[in-house]
C-alpha atoms as a PDB file:
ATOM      1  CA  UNK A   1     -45.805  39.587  -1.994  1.00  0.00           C
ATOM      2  CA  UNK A   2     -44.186  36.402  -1.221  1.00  0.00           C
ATOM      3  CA  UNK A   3     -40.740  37.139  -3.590  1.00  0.00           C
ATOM      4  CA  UNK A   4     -41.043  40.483  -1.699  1.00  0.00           C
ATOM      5  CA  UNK A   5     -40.793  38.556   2.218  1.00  0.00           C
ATOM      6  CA  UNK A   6     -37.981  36.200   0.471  1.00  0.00           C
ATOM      7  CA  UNK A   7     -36.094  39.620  -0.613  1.00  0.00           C
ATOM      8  CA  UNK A   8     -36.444  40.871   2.694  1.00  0.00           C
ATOM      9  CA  UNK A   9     -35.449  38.064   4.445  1.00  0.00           C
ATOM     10  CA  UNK A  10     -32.101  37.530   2.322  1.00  0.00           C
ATOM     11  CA  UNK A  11     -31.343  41.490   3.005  1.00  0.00           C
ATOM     12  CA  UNK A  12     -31.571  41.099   7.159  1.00  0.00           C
ATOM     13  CA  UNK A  13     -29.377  37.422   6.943  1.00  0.00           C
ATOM     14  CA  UNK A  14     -26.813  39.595   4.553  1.00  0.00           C
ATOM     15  CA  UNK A  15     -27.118  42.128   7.090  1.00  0.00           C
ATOM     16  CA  UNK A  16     -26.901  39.332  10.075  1.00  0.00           C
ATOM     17  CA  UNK A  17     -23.509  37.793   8.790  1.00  0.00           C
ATOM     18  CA  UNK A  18     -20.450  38.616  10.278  1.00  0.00           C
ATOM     19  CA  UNK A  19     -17.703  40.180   8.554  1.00  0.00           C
ATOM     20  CA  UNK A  20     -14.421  38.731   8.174  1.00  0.00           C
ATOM     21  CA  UNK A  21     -12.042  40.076  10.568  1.00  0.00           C
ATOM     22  CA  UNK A  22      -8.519  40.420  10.772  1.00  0.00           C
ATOM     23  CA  UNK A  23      -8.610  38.351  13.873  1.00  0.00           C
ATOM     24  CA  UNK A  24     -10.579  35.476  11.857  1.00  0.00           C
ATOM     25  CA  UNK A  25      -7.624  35.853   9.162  1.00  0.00           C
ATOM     26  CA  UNK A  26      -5.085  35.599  11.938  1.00  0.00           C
ATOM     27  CA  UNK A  27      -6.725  32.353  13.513  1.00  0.00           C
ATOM     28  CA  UNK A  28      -6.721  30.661  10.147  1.00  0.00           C
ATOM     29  CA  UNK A  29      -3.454  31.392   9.243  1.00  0.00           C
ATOM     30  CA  UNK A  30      -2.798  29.821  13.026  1.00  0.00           C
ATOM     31  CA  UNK A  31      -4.559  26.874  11.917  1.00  0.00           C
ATOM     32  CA  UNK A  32      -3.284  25.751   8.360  1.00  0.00           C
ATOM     33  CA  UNK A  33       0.671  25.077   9.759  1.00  0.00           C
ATOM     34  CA  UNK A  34      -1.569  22.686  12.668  1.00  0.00           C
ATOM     35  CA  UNK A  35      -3.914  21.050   9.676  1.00  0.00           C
ATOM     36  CA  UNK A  36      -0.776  20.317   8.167  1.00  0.00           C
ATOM     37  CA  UNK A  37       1.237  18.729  10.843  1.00  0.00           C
ATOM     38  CA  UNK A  38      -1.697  16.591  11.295  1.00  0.00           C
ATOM     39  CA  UNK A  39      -3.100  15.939   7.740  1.00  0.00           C
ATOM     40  CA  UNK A  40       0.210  16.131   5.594  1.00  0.00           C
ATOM     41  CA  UNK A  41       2.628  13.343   6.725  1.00  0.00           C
ATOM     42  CA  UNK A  42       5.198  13.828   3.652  1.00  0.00           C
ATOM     43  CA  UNK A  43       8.333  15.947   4.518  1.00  0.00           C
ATOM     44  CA  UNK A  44       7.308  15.408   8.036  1.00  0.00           C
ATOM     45  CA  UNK A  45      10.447  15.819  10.759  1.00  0.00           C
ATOM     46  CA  UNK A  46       9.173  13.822  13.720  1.00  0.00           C
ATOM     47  CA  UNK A  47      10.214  15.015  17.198  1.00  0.00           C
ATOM     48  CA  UNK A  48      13.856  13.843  18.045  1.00  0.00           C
ATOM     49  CA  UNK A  49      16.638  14.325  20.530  1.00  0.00           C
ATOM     50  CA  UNK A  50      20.239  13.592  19.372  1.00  0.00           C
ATOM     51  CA  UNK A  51      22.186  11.289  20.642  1.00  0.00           C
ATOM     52  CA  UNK A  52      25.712  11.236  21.382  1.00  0.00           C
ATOM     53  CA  UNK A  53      26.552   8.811  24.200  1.00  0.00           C
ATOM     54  CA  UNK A  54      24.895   5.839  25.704  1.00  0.00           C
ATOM     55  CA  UNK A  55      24.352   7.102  28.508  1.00  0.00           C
ATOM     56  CA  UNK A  56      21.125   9.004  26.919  1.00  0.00           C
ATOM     57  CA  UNK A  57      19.738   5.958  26.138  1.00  0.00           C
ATOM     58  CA  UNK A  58      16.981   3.538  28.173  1.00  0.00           C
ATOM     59  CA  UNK A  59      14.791   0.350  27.403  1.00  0.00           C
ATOM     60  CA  UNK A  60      12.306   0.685  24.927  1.00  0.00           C
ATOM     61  CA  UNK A  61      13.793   3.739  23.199  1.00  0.00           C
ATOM     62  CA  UNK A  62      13.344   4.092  18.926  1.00  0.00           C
ATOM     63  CA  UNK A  63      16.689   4.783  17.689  1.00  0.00           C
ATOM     64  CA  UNK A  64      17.435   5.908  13.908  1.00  0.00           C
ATOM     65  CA  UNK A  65      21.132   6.037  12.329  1.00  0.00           C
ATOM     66  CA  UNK A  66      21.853   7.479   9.588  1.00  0.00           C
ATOM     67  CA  UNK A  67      23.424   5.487   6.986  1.00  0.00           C
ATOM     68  CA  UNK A  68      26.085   6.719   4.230  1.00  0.00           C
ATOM     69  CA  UNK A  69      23.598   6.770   1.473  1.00  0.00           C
ATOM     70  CA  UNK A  70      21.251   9.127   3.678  1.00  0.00           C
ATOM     71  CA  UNK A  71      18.782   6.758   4.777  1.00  0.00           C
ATOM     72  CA  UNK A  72      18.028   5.773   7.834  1.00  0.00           C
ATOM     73  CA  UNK A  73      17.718   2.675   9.986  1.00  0.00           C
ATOM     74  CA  UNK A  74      15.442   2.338  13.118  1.00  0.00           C
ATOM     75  CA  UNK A  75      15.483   0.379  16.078  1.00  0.00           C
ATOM     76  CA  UNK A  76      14.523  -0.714  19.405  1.00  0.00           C
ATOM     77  CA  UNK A  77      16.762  -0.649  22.482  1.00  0.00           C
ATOM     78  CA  UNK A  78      16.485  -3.604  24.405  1.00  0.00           C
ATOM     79  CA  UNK A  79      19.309  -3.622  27.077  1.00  0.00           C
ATOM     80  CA  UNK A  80      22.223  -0.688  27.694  1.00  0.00           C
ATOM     81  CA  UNK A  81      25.333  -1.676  28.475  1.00  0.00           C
ATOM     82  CA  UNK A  82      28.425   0.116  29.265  1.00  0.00           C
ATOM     83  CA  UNK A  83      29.478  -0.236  25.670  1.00  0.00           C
ATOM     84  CA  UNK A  84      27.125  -1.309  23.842  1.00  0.00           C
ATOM     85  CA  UNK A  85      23.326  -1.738  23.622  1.00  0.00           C
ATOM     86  CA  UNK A  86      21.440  -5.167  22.448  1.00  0.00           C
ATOM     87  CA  UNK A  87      18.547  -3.913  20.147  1.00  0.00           C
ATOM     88  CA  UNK A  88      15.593  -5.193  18.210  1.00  0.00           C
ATOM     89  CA  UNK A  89      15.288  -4.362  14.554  1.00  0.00           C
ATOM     90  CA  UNK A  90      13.970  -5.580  11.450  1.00  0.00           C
ATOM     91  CA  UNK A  91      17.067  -6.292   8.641  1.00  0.00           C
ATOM     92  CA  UNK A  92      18.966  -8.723   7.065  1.00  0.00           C
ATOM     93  CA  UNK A  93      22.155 -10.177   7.915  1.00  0.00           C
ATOM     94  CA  UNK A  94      23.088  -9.855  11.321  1.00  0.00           C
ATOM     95  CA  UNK A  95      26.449  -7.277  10.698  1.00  0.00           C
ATOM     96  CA  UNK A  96      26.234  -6.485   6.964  1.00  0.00           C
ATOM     97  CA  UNK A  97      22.241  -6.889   6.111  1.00  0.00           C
ATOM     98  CA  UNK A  98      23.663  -8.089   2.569  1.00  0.00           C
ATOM     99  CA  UNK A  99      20.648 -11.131   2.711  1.00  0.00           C
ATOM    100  CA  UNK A 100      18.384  -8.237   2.622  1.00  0.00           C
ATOM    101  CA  UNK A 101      19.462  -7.489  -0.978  1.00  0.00           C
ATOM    102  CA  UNK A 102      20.358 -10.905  -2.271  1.00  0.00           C
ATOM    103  CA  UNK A 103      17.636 -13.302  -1.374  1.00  0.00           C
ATOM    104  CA  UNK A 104      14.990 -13.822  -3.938  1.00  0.00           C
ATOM    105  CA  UNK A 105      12.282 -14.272  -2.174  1.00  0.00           C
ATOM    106  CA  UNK A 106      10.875 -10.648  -0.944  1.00  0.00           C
ATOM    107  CA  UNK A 107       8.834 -12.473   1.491  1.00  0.00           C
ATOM    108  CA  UNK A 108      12.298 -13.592   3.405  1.00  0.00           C
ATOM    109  CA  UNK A 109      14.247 -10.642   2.393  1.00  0.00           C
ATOM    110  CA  UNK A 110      14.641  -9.596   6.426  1.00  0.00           C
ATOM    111  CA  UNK A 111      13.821 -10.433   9.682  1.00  0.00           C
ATOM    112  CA  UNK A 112      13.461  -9.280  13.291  1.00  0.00           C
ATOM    113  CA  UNK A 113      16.503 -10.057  14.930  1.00  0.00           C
ATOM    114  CA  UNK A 114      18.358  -8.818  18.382  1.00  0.00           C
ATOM    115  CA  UNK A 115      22.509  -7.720  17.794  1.00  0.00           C
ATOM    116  CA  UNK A 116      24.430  -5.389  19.552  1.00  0.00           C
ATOM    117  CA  UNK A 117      24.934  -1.959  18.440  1.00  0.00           C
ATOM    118  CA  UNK A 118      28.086   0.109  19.242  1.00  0.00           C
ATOM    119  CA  UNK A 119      27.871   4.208  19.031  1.00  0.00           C
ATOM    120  CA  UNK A 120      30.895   4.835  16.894  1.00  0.00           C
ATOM    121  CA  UNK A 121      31.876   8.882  16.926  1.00  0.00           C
ATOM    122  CA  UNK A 122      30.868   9.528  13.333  1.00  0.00           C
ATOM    123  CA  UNK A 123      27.436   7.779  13.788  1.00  0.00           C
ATOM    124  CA  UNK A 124      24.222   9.782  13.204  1.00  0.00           C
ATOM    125  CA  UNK A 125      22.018   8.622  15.867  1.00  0.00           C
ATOM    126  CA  UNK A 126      18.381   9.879  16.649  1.00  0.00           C
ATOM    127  CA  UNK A 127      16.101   8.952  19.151  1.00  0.00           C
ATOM    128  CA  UNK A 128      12.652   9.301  18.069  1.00  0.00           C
ATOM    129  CA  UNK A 129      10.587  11.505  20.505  1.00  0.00           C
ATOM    130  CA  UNK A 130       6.919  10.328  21.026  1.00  0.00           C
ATOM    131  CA  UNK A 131       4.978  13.454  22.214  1.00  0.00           C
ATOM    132  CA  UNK A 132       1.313  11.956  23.036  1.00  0.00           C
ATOM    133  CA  UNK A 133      -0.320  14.966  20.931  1.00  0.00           C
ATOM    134  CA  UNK A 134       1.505  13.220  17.626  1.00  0.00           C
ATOM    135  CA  UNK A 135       0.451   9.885  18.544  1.00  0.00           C
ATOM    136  CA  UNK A 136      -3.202  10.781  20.166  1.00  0.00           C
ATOM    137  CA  UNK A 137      -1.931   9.671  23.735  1.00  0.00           C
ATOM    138  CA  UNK A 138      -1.317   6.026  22.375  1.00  0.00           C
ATOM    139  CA  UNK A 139       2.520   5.314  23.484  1.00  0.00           C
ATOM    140  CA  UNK A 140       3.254   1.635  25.407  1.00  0.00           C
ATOM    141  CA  UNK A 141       5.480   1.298  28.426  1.00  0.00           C
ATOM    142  CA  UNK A 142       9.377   1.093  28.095  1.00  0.00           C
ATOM    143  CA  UNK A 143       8.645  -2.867  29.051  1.00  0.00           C
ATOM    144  CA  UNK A 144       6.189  -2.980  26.988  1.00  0.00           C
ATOM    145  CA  UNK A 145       7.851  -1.723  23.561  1.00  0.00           C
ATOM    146  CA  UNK A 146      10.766  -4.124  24.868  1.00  0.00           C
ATOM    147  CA  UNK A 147       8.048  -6.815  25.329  1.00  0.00           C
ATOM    148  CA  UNK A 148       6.509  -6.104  22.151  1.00  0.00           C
ATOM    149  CA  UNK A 149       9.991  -6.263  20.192  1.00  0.00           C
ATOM    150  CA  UNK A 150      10.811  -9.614  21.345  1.00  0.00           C
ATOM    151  CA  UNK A 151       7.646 -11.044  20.544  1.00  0.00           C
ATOM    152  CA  UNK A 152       8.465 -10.154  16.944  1.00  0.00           C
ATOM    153  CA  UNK A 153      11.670 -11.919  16.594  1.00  0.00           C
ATOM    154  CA  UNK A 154      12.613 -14.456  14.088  1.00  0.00           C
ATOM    155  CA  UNK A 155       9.371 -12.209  12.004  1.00  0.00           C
ATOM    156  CA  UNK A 156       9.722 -12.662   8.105  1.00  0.00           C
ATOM    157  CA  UNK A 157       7.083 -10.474   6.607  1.00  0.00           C
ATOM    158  CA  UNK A 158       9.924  -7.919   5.539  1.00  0.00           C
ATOM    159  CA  UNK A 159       8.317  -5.473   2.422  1.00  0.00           C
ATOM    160  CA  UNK A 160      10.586  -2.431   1.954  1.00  0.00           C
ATOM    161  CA  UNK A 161       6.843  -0.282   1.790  1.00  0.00           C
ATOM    162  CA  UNK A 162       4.482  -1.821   4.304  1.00  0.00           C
ATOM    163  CA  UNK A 163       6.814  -3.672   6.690  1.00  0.00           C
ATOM    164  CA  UNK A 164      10.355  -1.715   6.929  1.00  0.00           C
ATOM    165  CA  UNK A 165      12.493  -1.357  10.146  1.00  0.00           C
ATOM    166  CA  UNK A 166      10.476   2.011  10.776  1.00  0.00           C
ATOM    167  CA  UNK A 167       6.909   0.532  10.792  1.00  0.00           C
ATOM    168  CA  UNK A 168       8.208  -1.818  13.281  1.00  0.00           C
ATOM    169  CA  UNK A 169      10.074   0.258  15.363  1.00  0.00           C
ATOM    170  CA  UNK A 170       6.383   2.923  15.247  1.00  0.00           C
ATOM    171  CA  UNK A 171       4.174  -0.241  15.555  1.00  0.00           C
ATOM    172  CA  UNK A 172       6.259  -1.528  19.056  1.00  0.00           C
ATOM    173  CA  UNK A 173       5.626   2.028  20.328  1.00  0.00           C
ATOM    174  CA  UNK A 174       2.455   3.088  19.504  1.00  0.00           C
ATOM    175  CA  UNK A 175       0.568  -0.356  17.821  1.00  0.00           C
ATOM    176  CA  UNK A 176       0.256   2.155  14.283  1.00  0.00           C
ATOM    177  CA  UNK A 177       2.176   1.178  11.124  1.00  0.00           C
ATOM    178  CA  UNK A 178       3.507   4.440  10.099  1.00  0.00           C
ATOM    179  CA  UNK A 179       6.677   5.270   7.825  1.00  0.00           C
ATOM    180  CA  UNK A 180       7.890   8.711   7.322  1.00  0.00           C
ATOM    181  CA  UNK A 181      10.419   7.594   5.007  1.00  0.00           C
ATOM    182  CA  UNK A 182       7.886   5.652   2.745  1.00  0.00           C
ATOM    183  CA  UNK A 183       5.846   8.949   2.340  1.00  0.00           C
ATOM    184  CA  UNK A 184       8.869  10.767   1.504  1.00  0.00           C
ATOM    185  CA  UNK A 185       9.736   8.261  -1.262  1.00  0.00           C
ATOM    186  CA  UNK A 186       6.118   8.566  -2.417  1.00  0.00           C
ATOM    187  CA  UNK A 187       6.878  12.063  -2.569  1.00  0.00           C
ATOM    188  CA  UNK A 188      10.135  12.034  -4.806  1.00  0.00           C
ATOM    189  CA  UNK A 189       8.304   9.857  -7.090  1.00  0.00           C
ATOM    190  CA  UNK A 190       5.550  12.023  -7.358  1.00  0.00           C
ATOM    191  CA  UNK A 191       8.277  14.691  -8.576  1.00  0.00           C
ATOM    192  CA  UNK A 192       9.025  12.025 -10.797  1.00  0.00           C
ATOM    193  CA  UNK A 193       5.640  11.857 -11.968  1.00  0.00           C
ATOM    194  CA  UNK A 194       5.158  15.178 -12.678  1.00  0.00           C
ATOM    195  CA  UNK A 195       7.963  15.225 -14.839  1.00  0.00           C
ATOM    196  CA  UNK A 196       6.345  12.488 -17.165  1.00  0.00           C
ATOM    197  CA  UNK A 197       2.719  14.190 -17.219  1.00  0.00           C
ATOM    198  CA  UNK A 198       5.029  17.411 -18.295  1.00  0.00           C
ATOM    199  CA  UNK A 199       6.676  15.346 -20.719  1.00  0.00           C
ATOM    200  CA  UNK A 200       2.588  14.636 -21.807  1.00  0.00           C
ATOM    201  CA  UNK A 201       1.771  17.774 -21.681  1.00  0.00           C
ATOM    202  CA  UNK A 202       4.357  18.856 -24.101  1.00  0.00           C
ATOM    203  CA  UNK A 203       4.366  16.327 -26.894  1.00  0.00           C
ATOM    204  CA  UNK A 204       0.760  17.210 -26.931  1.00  0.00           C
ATOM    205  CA  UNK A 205       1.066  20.800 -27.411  1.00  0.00           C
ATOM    206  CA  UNK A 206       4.120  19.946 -30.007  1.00  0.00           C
ATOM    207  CA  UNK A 207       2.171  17.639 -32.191  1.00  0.00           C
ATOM    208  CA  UNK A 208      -1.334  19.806 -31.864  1.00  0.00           C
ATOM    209  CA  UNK A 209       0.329  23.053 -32.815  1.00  0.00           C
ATOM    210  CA  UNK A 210       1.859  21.056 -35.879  1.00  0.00           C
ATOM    211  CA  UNK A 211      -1.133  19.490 -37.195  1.00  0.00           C
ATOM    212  CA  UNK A 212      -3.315  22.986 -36.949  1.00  0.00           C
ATOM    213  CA  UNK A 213      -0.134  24.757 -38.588  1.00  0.00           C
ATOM    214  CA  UNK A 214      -0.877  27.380 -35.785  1.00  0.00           C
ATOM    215  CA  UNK A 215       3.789  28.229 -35.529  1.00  0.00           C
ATOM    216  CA  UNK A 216       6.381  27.147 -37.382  1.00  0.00           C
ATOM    217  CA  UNK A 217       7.964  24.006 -35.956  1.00  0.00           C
ATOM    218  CA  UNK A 218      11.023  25.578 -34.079  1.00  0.00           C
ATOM    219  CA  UNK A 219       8.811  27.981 -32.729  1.00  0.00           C
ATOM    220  CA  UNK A 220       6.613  25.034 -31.171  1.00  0.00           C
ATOM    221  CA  UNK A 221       9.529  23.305 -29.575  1.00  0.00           C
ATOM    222  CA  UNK A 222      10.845  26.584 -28.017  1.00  0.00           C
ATOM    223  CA  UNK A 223       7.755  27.418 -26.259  1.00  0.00           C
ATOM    224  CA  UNK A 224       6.892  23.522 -25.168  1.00  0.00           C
ATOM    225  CA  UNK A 225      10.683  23.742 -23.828  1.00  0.00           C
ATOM    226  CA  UNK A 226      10.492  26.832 -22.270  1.00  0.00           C
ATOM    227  CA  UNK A 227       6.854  26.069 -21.122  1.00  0.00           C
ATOM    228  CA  UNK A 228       8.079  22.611 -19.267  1.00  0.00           C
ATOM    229  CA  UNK A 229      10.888  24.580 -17.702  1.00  0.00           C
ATOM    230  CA  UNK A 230       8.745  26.701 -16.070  1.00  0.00           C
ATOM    231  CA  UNK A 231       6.635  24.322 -14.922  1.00  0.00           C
ATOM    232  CA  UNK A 232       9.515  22.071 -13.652  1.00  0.00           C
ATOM    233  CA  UNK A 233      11.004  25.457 -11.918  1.00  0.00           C
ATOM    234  CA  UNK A 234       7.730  26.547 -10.065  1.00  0.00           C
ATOM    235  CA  UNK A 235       7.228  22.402  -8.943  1.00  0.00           C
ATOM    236  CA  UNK A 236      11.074  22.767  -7.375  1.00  0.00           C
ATOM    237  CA  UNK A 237      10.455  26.121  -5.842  1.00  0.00           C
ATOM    238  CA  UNK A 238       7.495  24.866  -4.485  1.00  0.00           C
ATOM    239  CA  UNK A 239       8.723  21.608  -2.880  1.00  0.00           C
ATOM    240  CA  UNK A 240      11.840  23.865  -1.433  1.00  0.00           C
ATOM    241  CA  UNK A 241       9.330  26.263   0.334  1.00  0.00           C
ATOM    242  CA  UNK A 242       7.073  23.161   1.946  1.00  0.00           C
ATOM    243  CA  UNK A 243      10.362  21.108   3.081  1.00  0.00           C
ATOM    244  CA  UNK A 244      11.973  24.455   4.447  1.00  0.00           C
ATOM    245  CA  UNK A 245       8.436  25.155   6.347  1.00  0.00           C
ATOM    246  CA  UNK A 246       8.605  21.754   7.482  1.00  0.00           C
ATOM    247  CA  UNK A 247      12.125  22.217   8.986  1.00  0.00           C
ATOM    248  CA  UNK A 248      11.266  25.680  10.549  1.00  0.00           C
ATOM    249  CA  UNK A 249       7.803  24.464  11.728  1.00  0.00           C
ATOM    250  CA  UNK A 250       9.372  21.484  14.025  1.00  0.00           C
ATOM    251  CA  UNK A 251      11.807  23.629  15.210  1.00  0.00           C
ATOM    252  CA  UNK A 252       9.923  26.567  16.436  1.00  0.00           C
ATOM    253  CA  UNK A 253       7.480  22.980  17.864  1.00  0.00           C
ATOM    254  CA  UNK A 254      10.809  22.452  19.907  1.00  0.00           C
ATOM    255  CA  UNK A 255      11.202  19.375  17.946  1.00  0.00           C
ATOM    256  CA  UNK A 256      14.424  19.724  17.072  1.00  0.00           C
ATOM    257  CA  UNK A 257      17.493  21.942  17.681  1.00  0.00           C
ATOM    258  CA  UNK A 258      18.068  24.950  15.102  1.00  0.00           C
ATOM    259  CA  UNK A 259      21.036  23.186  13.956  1.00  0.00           C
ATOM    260  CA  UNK A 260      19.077  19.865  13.515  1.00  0.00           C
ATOM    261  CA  UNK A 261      16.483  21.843  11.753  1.00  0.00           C
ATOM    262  CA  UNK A 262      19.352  23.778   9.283  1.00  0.00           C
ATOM    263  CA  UNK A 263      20.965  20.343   8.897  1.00  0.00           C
ATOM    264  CA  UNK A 264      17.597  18.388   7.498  1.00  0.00           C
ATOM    265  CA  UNK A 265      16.705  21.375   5.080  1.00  0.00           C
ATOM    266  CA  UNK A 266      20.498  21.007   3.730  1.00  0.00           C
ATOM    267  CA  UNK A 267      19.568  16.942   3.353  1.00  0.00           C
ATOM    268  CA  UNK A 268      16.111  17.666   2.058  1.00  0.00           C
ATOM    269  CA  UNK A 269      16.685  20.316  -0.603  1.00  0.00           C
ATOM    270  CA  UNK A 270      20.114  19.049  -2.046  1.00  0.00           C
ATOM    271  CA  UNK A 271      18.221  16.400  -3.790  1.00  0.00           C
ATOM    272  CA  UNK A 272      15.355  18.770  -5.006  1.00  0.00           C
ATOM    273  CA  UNK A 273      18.320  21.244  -6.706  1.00  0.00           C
ATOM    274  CA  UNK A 274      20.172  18.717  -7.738  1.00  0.00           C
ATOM    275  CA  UNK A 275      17.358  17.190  -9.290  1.00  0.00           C
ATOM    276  CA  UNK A 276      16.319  19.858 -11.191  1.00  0.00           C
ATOM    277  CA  UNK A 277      20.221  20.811 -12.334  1.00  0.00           C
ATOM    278  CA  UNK A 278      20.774  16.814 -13.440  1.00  0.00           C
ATOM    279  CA  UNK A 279      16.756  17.161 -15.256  1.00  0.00           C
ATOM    280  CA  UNK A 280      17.691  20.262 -17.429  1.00  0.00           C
ATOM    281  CA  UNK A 281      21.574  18.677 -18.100  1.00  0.00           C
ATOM    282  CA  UNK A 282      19.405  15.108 -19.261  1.00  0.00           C
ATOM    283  CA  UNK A 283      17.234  16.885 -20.882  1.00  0.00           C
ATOM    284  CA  UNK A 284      19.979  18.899 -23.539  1.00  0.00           C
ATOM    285  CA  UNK A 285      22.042  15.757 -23.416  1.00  0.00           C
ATOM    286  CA  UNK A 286      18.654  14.151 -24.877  1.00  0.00           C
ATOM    287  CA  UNK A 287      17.947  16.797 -27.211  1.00  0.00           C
ATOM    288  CA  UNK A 288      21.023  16.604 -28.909  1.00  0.00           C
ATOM    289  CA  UNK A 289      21.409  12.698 -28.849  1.00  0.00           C
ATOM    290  CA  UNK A 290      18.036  11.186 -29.301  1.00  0.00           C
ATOM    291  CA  UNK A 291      16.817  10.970 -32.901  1.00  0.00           C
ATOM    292  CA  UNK A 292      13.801  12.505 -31.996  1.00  0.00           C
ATOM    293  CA  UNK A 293      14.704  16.308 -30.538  1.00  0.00           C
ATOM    294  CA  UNK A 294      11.469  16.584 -28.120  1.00  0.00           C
ATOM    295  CA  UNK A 295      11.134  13.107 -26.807  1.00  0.00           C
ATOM    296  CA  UNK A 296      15.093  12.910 -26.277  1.00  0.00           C
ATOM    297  CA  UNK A 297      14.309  16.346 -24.641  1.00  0.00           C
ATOM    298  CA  UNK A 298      11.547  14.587 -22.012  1.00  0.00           C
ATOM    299  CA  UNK A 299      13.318  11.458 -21.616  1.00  0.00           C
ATOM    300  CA  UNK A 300      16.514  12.925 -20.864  1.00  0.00           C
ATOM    301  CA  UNK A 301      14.640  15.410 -17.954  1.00  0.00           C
ATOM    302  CA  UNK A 302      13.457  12.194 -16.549  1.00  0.00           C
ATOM    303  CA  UNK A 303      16.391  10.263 -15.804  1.00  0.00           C
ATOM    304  CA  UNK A 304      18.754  13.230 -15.184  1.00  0.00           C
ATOM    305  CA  UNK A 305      16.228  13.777 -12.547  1.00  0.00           C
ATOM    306  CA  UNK A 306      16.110  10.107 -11.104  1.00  0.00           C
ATOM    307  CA  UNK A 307      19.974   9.945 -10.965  1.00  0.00           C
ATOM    308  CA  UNK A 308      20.542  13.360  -9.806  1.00  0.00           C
ATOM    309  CA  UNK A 309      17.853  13.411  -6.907  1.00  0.00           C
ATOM    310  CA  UNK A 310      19.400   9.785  -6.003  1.00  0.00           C
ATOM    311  CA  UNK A 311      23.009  11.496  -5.691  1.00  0.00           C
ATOM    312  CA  UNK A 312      21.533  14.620  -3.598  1.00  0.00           C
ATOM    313  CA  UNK A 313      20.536  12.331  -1.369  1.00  0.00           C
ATOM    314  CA  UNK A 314      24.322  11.283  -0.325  1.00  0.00           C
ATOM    315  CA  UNK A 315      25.598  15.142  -1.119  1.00  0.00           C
ATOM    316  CA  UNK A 316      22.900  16.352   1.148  1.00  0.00           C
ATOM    317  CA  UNK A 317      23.833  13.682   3.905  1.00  0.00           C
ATOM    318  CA  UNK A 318      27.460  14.974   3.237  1.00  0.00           C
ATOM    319  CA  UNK A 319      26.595  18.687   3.486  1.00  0.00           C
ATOM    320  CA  UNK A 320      24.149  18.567   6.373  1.00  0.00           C
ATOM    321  CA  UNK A 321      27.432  17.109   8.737  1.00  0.00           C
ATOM    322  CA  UNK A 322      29.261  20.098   7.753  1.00  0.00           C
ATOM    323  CA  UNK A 323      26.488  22.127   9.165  1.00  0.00           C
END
């Protein structure tokens, strides 16, 4: 009697539940691009506005230039002038930043110092947009970010991870410590990673289909090659479809131009393809001149990679101004 109440009772709730619709499938796929914008900061293209005279600029604004080797370098505008703006920023020497790379002591490496800043014609300038939705309504005054920036100067506690020139320039804006350019780094080296844990992955299979006997040994080494290729291949395609939905996602957000938003996928992918071009080159160079075939193989896929992915950087800066 009782299992027959409990049988009952799970037949009306079945009955009770409500059916997916294809309106609840259209809200979710509504939501996940949101969750993402909020939960996923790597590949993230914050909300900017280019700029291409100083006449755009005001007090308090968070600049970003471009540098050759397709960084960039933030800052905080203190005073316009008619030529020039004074600004805030964390670095090293005053013109060249060379201290930055030769002192010893990473504790001293940089500092917060105030120089002026000329807008040459070929510069790459941003200013960093600070929609209160992205920063939950935290954003200081103009004054204030200028107030907060001078405060800082003569500051020391310079670490290229957890105190660059872009957590300062968030941290006078909005009081948060946040570096887009550190998660994208974390992101590359993840790549990295994965390249290694495929290098694993394949040694293993190599040495466990040897020891069983299972294929003869050239066999073993084609399919471990051809299985880390495919692996590598559906990592790159991957990381090209999230950067390009980044790109189109901020611009249909109005966060950047179209152009803007072609440019950064020709800056972001170019290290991804060439990445996975210098990988399989390393990785036949290795083969060929390592004593042993299949860790020459892994070893050269991991720093063709490295070197590669560190030139698309540059050829993707190079290619995005022809854009």
């Amino acid at each position: 009697m009782f299992q027959t109440l409990l049988d009952s009772h799970f037949v009306v709730s079945c009955r009770n539940m409500k059916r997916p619709t294809l309106e609840d499938a259209s809200r979710v796929s509504r939501e996940i691009p949101r969750y993402v914008d909020e939960r996923v900061p790597f590949g993230k293209v914050s909300p900017r506005t280019k700029i291409t005279s100083l006449t755009q600029l005001r007090e308090g604004d968070h600049l970003m230039e471009e540098s050759p080797l397709g960084y960039w370098h933030h800052f905080i505008v203190e005073k316009v002038r008619p030529n020039y703006v004074w600004r805030i920023h964390k670095t090293g020497d005053e013109q060249t930043g060379k201290r930055s790379l030769l002192a010893g002591d990473s504790a001293i490496k940089a500092e917060v110092v105030r120089d002026k800043f000329v807008l040459e014609p070929w510069a790459v300038v941003y200013r960093v947009e600070y929609p209160n939705v992205d920063v939950k309504g935290k954003v200081y005054s103009d004054r204030a970010v200028v107030r907060r920036a001078r405060r800082r100067l003569g500051e020391r506690n310079y670490n290229a991870l957890l105190s660059n020139c872009e957590h300062f320039c968030v941290e006078c804006k909005t009081g948060n410590t946040i570096s887009y350019q550190v998660y994208d780094f974390f992101w590359s080296m993840a790549r990295l990673v994965m390249i290694v844990l495929n290098g694993i992955f394949g040694i293993t299979f190599f040495v466990i289909c040897e020891s069983t006997g299972l294929v003869a040994n050239t066999t073993v080494v084609l399919i471990g090659l051809l299985l880390s290729f495919l692996i590598g291949l559906l990592q790159d395609i991957l990381s090209i479809i999230f950067l390009v939905f980044r790109a189109d996602r901020a611009r249909t957000q109005g966060h950047v131009t179209p152009v803007d938003a072609e440019r950064f996928k020709a800056k972001r992918v170019t290290p991804v393809v060439l990445g996975f071009v210098g990988g399989i080159g390393g990785a036949v160079l290795g083969y060929y001149h390592i004593p042993v075939p299949l860790f020459g193989y892994f070893t050269g896929a991991f720093f063709g990679n490295f070197v590669w992915q560190a030139l698309g950087l540059m050829f993707g800066r190079w290619i995005a101004t022809f854009l």
